[in-house]
Protein backbone atom coordinates (compact mmCIF):
# COMPACT_ATOMS: atom_id res chain seq x y z
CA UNK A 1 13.71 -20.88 -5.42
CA UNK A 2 12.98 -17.32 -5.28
CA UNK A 3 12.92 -14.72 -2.08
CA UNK A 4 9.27 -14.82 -2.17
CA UNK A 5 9.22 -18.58 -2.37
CA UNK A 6 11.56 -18.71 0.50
CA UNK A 7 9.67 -16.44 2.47
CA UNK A 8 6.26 -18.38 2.46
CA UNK A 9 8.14 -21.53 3.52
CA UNK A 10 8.35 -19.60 6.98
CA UNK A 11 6.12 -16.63 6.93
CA UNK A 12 2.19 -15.88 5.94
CA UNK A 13 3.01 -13.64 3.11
CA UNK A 14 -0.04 -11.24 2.84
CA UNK A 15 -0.72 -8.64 -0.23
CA UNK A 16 -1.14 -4.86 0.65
CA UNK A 17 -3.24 -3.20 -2.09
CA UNK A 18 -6.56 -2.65 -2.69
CA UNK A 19 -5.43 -3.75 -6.20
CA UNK A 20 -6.89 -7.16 -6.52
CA UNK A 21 -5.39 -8.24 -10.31
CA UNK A 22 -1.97 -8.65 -8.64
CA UNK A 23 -2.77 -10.92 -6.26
CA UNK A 24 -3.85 -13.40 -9.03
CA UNK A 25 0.01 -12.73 -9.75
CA UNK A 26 1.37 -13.83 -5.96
CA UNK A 27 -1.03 -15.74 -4.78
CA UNK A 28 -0.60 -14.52 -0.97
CA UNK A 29 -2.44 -16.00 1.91
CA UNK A 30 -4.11 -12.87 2.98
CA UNK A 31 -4.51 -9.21 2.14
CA UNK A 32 -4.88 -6.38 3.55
CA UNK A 33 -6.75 -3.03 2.65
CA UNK A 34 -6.67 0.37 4.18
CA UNK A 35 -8.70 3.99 2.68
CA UNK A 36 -5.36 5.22 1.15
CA UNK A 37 -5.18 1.80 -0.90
CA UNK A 38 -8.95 1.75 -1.92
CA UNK A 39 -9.13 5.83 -2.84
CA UNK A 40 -5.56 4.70 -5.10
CA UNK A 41 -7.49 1.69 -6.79
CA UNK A 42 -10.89 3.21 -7.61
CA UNK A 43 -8.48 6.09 -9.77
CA UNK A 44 -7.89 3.05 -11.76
CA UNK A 45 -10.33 2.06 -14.97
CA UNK A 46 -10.39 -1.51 -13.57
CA UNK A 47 -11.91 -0.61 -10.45
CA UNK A 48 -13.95 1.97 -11.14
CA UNK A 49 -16.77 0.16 -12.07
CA UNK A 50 -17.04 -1.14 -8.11
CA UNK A 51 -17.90 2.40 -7.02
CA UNK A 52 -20.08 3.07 -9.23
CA UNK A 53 -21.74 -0.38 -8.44
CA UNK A 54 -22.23 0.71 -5.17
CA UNK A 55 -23.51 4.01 -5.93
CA UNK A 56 -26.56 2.83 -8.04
CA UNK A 57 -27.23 -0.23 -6.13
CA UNK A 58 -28.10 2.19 -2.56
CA UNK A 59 -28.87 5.39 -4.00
CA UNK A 60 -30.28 6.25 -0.75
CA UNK A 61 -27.29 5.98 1.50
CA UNK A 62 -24.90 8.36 2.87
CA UNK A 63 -21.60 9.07 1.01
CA UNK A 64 -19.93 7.65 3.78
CA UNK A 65 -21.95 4.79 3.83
CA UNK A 66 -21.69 3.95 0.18
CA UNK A 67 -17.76 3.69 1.68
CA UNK A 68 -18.91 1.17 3.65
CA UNK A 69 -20.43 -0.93 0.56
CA UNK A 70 -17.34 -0.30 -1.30
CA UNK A 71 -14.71 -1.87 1.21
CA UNK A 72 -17.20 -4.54 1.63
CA UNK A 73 -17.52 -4.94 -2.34
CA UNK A 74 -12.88 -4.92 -2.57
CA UNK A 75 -13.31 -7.60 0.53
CA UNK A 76 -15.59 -9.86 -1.55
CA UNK A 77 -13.18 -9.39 -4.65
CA UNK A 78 -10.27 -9.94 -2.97
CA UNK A 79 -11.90 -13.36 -0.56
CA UNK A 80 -12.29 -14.73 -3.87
CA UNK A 81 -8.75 -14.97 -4.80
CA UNK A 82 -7.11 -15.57 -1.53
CA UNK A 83 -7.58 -18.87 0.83
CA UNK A 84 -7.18 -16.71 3.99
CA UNK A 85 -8.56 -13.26 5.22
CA UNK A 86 -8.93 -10.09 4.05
CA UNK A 87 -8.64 -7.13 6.22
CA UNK A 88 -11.06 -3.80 6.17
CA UNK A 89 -10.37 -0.45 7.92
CA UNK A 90 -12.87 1.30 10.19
CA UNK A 91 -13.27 4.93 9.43
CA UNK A 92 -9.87 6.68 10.73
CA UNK A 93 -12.54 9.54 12.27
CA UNK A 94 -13.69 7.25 14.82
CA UNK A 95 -9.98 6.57 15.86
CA UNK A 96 -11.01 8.17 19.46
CA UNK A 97 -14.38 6.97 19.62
CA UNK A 98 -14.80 3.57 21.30
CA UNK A 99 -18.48 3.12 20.88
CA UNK A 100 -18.24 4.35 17.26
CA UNK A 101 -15.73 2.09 16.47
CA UNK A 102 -17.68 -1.01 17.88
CA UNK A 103 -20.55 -0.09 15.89
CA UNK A 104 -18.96 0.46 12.73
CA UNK A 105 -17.04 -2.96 13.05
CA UNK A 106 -20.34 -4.93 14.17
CA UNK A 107 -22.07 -2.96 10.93
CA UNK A 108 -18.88 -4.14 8.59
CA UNK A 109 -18.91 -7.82 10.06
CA UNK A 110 -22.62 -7.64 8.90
CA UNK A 111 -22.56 -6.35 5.45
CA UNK A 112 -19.93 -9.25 5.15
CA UNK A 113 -22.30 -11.67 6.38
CA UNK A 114 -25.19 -10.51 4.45
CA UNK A 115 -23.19 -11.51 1.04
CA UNK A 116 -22.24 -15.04 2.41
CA UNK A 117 -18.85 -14.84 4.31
CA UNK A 118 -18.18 -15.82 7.84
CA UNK A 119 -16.73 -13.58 10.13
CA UNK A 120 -13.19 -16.10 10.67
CA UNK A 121 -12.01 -14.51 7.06
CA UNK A 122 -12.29 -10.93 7.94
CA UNK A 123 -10.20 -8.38 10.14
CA UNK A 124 -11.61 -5.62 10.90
CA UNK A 125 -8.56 -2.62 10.82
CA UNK A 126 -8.62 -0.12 13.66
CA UNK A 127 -6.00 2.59 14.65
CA UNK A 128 -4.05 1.54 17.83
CA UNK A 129 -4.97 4.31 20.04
CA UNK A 130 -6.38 2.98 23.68
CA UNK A 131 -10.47 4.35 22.48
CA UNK A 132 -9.64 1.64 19.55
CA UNK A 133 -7.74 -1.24 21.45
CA UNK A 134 -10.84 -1.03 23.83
CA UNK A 135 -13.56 -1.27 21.11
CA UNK A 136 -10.71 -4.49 19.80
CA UNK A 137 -10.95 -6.22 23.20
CA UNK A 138 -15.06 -5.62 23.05
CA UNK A 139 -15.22 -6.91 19.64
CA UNK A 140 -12.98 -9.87 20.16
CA UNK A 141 -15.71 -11.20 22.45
CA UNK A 142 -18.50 -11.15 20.12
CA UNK A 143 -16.23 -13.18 17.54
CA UNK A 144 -15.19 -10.12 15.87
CA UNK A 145 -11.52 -10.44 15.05
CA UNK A 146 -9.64 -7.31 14.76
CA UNK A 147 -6.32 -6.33 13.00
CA UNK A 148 -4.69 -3.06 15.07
CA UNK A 149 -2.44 -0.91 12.61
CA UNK A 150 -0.75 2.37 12.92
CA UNK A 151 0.85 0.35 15.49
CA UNK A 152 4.62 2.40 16.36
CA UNK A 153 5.93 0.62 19.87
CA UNK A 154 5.66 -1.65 22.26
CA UNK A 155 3.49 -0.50 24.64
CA UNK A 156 1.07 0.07 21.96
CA UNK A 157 1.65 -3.64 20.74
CA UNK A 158 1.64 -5.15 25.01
CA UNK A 159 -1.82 -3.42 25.06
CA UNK A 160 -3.07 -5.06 21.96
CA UNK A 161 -2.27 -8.20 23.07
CA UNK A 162 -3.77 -7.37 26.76
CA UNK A 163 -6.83 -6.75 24.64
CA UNK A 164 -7.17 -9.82 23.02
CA UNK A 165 -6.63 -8.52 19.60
CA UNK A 166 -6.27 -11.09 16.71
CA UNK A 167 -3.02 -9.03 14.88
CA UNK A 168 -1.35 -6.57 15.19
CA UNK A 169 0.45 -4.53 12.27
CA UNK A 170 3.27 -2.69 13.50
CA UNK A 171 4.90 -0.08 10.44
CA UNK A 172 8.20 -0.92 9.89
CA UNK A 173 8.62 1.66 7.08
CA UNK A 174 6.81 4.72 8.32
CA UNK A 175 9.26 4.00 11.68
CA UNK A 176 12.28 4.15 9.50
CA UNK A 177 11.19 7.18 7.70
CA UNK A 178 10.98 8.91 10.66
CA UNK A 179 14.35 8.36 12.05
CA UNK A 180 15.87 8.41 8.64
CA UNK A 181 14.23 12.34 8.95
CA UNK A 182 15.25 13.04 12.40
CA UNK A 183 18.87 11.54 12.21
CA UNK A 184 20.01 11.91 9.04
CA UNK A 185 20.89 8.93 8.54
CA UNK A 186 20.79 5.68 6.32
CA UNK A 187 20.34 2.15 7.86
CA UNK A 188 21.48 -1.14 7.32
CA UNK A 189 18.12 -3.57 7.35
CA UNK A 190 19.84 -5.32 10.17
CA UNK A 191 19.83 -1.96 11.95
CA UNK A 192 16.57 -0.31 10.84
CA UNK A 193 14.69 1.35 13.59
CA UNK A 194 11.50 -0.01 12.48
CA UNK A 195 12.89 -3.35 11.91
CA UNK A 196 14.06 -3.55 15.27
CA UNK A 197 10.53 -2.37 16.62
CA UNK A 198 8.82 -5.87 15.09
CA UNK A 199 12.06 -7.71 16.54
CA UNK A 200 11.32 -6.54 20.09
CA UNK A 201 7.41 -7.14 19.82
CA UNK A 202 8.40 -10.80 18.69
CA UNK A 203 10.50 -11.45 21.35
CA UNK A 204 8.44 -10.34 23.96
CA UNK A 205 4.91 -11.89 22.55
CA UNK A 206 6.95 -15.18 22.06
CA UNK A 207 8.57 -14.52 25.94
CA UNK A 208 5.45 -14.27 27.87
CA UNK A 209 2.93 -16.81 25.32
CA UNK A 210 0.84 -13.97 23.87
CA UNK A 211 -1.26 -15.23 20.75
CA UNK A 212 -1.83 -11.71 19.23
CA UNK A 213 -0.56 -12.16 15.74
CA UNK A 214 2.75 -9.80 14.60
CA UNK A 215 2.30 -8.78 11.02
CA UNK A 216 4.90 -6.56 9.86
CA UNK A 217 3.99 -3.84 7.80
CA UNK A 218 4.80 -0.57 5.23
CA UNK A 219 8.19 -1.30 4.09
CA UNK A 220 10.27 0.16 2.18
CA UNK A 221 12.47 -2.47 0.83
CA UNK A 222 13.19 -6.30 0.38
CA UNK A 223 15.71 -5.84 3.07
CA UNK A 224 13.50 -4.58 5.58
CA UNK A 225 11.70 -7.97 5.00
CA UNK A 226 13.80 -10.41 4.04
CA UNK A 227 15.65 -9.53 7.47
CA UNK A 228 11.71 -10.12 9.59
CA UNK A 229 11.59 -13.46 7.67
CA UNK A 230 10.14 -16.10 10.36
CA UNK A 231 7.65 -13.23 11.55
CA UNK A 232 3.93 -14.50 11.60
CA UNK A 233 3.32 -12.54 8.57
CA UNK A 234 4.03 -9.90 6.73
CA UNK A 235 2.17 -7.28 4.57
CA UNK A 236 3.90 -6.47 1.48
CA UNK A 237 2.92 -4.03 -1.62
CA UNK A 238 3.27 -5.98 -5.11
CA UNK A 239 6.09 -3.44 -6.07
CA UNK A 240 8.30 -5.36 -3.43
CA UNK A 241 6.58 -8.81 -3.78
CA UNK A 242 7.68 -8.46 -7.57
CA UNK A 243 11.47 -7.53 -6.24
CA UNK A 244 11.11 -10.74 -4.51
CA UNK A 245 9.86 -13.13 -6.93
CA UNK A 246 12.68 -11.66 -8.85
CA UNK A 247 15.48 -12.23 -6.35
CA UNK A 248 17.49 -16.26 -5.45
CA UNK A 249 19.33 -14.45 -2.79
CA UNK A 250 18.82 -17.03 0.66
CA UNK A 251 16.02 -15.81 2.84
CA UNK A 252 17.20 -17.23 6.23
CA UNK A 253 14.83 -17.50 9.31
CA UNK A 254 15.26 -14.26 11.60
CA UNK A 255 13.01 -14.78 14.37
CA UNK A 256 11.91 -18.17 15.81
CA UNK A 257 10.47 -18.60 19.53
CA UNK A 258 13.44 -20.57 21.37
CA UNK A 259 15.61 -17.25 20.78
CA UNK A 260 12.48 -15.56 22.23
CA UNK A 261 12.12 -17.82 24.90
CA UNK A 262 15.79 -17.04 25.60
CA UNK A 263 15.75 -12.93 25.75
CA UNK A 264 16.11 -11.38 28.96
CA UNK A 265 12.94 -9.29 28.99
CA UNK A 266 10.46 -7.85 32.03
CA UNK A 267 6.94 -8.20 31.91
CA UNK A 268 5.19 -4.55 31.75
CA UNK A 269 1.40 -4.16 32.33
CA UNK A 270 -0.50 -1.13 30.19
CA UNK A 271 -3.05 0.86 32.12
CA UNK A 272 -5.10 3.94 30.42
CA UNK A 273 -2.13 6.21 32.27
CA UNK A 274 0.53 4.50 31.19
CA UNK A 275 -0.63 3.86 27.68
CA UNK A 276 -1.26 7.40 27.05
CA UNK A 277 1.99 8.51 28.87
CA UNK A 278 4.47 5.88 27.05
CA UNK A 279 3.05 7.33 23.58
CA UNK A 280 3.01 10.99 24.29
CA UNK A 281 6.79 10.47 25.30
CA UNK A 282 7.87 8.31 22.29
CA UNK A 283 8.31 11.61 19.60
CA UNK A 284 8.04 8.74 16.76
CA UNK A 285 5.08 7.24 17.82
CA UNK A 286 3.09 9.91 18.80
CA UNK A 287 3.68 11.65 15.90
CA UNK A 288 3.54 9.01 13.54
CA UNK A 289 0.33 7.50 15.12
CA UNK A 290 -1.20 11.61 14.64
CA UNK A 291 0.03 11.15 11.36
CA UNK A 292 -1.26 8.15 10.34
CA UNK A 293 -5.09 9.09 11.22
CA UNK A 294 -4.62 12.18 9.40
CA UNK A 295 -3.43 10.62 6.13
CA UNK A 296 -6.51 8.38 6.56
CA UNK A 297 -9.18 10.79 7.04
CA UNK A 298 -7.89 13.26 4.34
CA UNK A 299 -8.13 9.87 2.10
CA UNK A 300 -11.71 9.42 3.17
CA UNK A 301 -13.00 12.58 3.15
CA UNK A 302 -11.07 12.41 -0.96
CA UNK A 303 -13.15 9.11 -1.30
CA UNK A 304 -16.01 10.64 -0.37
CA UNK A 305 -15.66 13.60 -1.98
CA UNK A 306 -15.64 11.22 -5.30
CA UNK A 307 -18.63 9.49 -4.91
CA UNK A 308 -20.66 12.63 -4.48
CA UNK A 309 -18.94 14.18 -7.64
CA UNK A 310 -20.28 10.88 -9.06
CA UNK A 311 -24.45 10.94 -7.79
């Protein structure tokens, strides 16, 4: 039995790509999407043909709304191969705009229901600041299940699940880069900064009952998974799920909930204050969080400066 075989036995094991062919390949429970992933996939002959299908079919709409029809036209591609859910970012510009961000999820749930799928197979992706974990904790009582990413510490993961957000995708690689920058130095995946950031989150979901989903995210290598393996899922690019498939080493079970049960931890409460303060003095996360949203805008402003090279 393979790594990626292993893995499944105790972990969701979800695709990250906007590149729906391999999935046909790995046959993961979910997927996940983000604008990076889609701009990457509609470079590709394959996919092209989906933007332009959503340019001709609204020629009326908005560049950035013809975005909108395009993540919803990957989502219906990708729902197709997978039993589970597929998840679909909100526009990284609204990242401190709480009403935006409820609007644009209610408008994404409904271009998803308007081509036949129910609102239980879809995340809706929204930056963990505290504007978006409030516009997660309104749409999580209208049915509207959210995924938070650019997720970097705890506090950012206790307010998630004070929320009532579905999942949560903390980034185990971008985490590691950035102490593999500021330090210098390599890390075991036992030791990996970013690996012990999902550990922690575990343990203290698991400790005080939350039901917030933990799906590990960006990684860098097999070990960084293979060492999260009994995680409720993890989001992996089909570079590393082929590493995987290719790999008998034994995938044993990291994280279970009696050894959460078991750690020693305190309960914290996040208020606005405390939210904002906790991530202004974490270097990584704030910076990586400021990072994130920029990489994601640049990548939709790119996608939309396609589409209108393409009216």
């Amino acid at each position: 039995m393979n790594q990626l075989e292993q893995l499944k036995q105790v972990t969701t094991v979800v695709a990250d790509t906007g590149d729906f062919q391999s999935m046909k390949i790995f046959a993961p429970q979910d997927a996940t999407t983000n604008p990076s992933l889609i701009l990457k996939a509609v470079q590709k002959p394959d996919y092209l043909p989906l933007l332009s299908q959503a340019i001709s079919a609204h020629p009326q709409a908005t560049n950035s709304e013809i975005i909108d029809h395009l993540l919803i036209a990957f989502g219906l591609q990708i729902l197709a191969l997978i039993p589970g859910r597929v998840s679909t970012e909100t526009d990284a510009h609204l990242s401190f705009d709480t009403a935006a961000t409820v609007a644009k999820g209610r408008h994404l749930i409904a271009l998803y229901e308007a081509a036949g799928v129910t609102r239980e197979r879809v995340l809706i992706k929204i930056a963990s600041t505290w504007e978006g974990i409030q516009a997660a904790a309104i749409l999580e009582k209208e049915g509207i299940h959210c995924n938070m990413t650019l997720l970097f510490s705890l506090e950012q993961a206790v307010t998630c699940a004070q929320a009532g957000a579905q999942l949560i995708s903390p980034f185990v690689g971008r985490i590691y880069d950035w102490y593999k920058k500021n330090t210098g130095q390599e890390y075991s995946a036992e030791n990996d900064p970013g690996v012990q950031s999902v550990k922690q989150i575990y343990n203290y979901y698991r400790k005080f009952g939350f039901k917030t989903e933990i799906m590990g995210a960006s990684f860098r290598n097999t070990g960084q998974i293979t060492e999260l393996a009994g995680c409720d899922l993890l989001t992996i690019s089909p570079e590393l799920l082929q590493k995987l498939s290719e790999s008998s080493d034994p995938v044993p079970s990291k994280l279970n909930q009696a050894a959460a049960k078991a750690c020693d931890l305190s309960a914290i409460t996040m208020t606005e204050a405390s939210f904002r303060l906790a991530v202004n003095n974490n270097a990584m996360a704030a910076e990586k969080l400021a990072e994130g949203i920029r990489l994601f805008c640049a990548d939709t402003v790119k996608l939309e400066q396609l589409i209108a090279s393409m009216r």
